[in-house]
Each structure stands twice: as structure tokens, then as C-alpha cells.
C-alpha atoms as a PDB file:
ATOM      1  CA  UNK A   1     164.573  27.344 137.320  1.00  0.00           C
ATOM      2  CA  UNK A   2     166.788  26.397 134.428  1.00  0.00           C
ATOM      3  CA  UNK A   3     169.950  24.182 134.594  1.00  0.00           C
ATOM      4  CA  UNK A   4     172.392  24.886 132.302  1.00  0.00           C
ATOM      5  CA  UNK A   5     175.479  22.470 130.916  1.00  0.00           C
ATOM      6  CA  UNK A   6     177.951  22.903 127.784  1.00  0.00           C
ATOM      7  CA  UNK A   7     175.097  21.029 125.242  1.00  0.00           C
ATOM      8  CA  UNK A   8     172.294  21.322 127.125  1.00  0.00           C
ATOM      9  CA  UNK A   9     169.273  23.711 129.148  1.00  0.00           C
ATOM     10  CA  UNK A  10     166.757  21.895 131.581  1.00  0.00           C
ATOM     11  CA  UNK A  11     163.743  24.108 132.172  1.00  0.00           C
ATOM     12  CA  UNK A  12     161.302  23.331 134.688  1.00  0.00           C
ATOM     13  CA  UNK A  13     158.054  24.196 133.669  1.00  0.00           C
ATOM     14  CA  UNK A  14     156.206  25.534 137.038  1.00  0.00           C
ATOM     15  CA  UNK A  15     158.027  26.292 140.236  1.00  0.00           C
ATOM     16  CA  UNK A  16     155.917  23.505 142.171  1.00  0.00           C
ATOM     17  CA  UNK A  17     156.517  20.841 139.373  1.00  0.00           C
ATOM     18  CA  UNK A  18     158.835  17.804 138.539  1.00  0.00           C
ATOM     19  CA  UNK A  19     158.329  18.159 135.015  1.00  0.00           C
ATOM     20  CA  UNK A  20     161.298  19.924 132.639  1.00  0.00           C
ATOM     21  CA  UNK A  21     161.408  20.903 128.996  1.00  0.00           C
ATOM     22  CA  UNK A  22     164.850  20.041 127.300  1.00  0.00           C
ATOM     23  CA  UNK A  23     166.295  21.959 124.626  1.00  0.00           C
ATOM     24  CA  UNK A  24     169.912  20.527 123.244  1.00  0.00           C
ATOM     25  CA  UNK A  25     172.741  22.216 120.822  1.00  0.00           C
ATOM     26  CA  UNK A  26     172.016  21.413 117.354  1.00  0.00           C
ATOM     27  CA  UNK A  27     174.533  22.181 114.633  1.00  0.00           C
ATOM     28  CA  UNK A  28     171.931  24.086 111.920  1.00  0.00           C
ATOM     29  CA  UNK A  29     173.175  23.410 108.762  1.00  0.00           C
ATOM     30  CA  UNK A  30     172.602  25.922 105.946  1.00  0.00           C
ATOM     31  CA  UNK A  31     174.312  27.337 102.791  1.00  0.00           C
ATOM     32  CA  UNK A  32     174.920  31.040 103.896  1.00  0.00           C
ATOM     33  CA  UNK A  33     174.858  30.900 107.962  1.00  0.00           C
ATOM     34  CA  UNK A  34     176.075  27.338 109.561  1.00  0.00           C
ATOM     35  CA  UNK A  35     175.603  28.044 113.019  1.00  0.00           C
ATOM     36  CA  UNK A  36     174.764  26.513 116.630  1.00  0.00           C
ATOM     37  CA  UNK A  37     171.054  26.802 118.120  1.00  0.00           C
ATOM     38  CA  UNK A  38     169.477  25.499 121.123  1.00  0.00           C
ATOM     39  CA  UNK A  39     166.279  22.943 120.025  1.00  0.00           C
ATOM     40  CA  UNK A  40     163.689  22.070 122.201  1.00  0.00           C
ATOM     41  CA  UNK A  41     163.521  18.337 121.937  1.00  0.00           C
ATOM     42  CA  UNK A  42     161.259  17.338 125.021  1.00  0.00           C
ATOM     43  CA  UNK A  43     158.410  19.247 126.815  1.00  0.00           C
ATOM     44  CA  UNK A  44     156.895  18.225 130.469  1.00  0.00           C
ATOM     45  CA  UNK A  45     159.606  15.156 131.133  1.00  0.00           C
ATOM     46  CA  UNK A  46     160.634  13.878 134.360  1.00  0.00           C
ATOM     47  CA  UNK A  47     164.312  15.148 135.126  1.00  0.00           C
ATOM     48  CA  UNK A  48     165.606  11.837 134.632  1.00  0.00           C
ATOM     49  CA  UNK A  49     164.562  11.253 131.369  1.00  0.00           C
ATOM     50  CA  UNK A  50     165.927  14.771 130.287  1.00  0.00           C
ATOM     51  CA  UNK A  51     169.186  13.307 132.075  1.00  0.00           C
ATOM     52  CA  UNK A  52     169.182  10.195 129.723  1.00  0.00           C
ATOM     53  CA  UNK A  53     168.231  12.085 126.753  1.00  0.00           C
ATOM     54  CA  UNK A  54     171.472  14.016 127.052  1.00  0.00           C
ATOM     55  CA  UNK A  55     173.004  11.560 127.499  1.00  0.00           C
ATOM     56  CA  UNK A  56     172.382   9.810 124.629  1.00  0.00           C
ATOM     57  CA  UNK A  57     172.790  13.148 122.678  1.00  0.00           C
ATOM     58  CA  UNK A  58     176.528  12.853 124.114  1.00  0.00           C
ATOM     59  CA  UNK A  59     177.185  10.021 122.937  1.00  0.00           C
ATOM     60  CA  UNK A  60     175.294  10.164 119.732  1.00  0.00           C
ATOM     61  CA  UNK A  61     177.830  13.540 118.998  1.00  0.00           C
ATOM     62  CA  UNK A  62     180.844  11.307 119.868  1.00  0.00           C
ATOM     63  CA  UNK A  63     180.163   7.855 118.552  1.00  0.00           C
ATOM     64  CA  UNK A  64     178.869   6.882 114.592  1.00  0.00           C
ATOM     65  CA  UNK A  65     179.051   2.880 116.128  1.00  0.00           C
ATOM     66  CA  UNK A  66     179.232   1.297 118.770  1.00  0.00           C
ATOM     67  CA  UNK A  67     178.657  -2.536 120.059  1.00  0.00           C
ATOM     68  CA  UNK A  68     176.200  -2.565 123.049  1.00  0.00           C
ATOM     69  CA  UNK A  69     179.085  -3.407 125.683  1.00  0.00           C
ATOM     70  CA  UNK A  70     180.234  -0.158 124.271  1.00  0.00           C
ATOM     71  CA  UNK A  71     177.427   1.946 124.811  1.00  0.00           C
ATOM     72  CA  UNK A  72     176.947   0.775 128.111  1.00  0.00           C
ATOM     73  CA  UNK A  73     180.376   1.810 129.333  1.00  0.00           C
ATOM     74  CA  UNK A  74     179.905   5.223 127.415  1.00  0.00           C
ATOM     75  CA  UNK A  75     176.501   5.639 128.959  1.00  0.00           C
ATOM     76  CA  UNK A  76     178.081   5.289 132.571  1.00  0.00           C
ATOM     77  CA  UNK A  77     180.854   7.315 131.472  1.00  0.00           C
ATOM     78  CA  UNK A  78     178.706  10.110 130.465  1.00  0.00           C
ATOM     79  CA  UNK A  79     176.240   9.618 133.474  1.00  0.00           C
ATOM     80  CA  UNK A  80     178.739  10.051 135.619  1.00  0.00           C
ATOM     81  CA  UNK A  81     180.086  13.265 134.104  1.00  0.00           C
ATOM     82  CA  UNK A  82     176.865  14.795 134.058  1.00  0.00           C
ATOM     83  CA  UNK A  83     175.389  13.949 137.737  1.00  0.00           C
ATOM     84  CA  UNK A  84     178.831  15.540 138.806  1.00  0.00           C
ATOM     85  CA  UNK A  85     178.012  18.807 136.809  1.00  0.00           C
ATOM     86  CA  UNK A  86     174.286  18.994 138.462  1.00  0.00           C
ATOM     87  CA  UNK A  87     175.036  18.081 142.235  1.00  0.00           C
END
């Protein structure tokens, strides 16, 4: 089963398990060919991990700083977005 957002691609890695590989859309920087691939970042992760690992890859794309009262309301922000894209 895969689940599939605008960044991002959840795989689960057996039918029968709670475990996911995460692979996230990384800009690939090169001379002749700039160009957009999906990366495998995390192997065998509980779906909420994967969940805050995009997060933070949402932000991360948005944000250079932030303060931590910042983040926080980002992180909700982006939580929120998300678990209404996957239910």
C-alpha cells in the first residue's frame, strides 16, 4: 500500500505490518540536468514518525529561521494539513 501526497510517498513494507519506508522530493542539483527526484529517507518507521518527518521536511522547504514558538505553530499548521490529506 503506498500513500501518496504533493512532497511525499509512504510505503508500507509488508501487507500485515505497521512499519513504512518514506521517500520525500528532493531538488537534485546538478550542472546539466536540475531536476526533482523522490529520496528514500527512512526505511521500516512507524507511520507516525514518517508523518513528523514530513512534516518537518515542510517546514524545513518553507522556513530558513524560525523561533521555537514559531515552529510549534508551523508544526500544528502543517499537521493539520497533512492528517486532513490522509483521513
Amino acid at each position: 500500500m503506498q500513500i501518496i501526497g504533493d512532497f511525499y510517498r509512504i510505503t508500507s513494507i509488508d501487507d500485515n505490518s505497521p512499519f513504512w519506508d518514506l521517500e520525500l522530493l528532493k531538488t537534485i542539483k546538478s550542472k546539466t540536468n536540475p531536476r526533482q527526484e523522490f529520496i528514500n529517507v527512512g526505511y521500516g518507521m512507524p507511520l507516525e514518525s514518517a508523518i513528523k518527518r514530513i512534516i518537518n521536511f515542510a517546514i524545513a522547504n518553507k522556513h530558513d529561521t524560525l523561533s521555537l514558538s514559531e515552529y510549534l505553530i508551523q508544526f500544528k499548521k502543517e499537521k493539520e494539513c497533512i492528517m486532513k490529506k490522509i483521513e
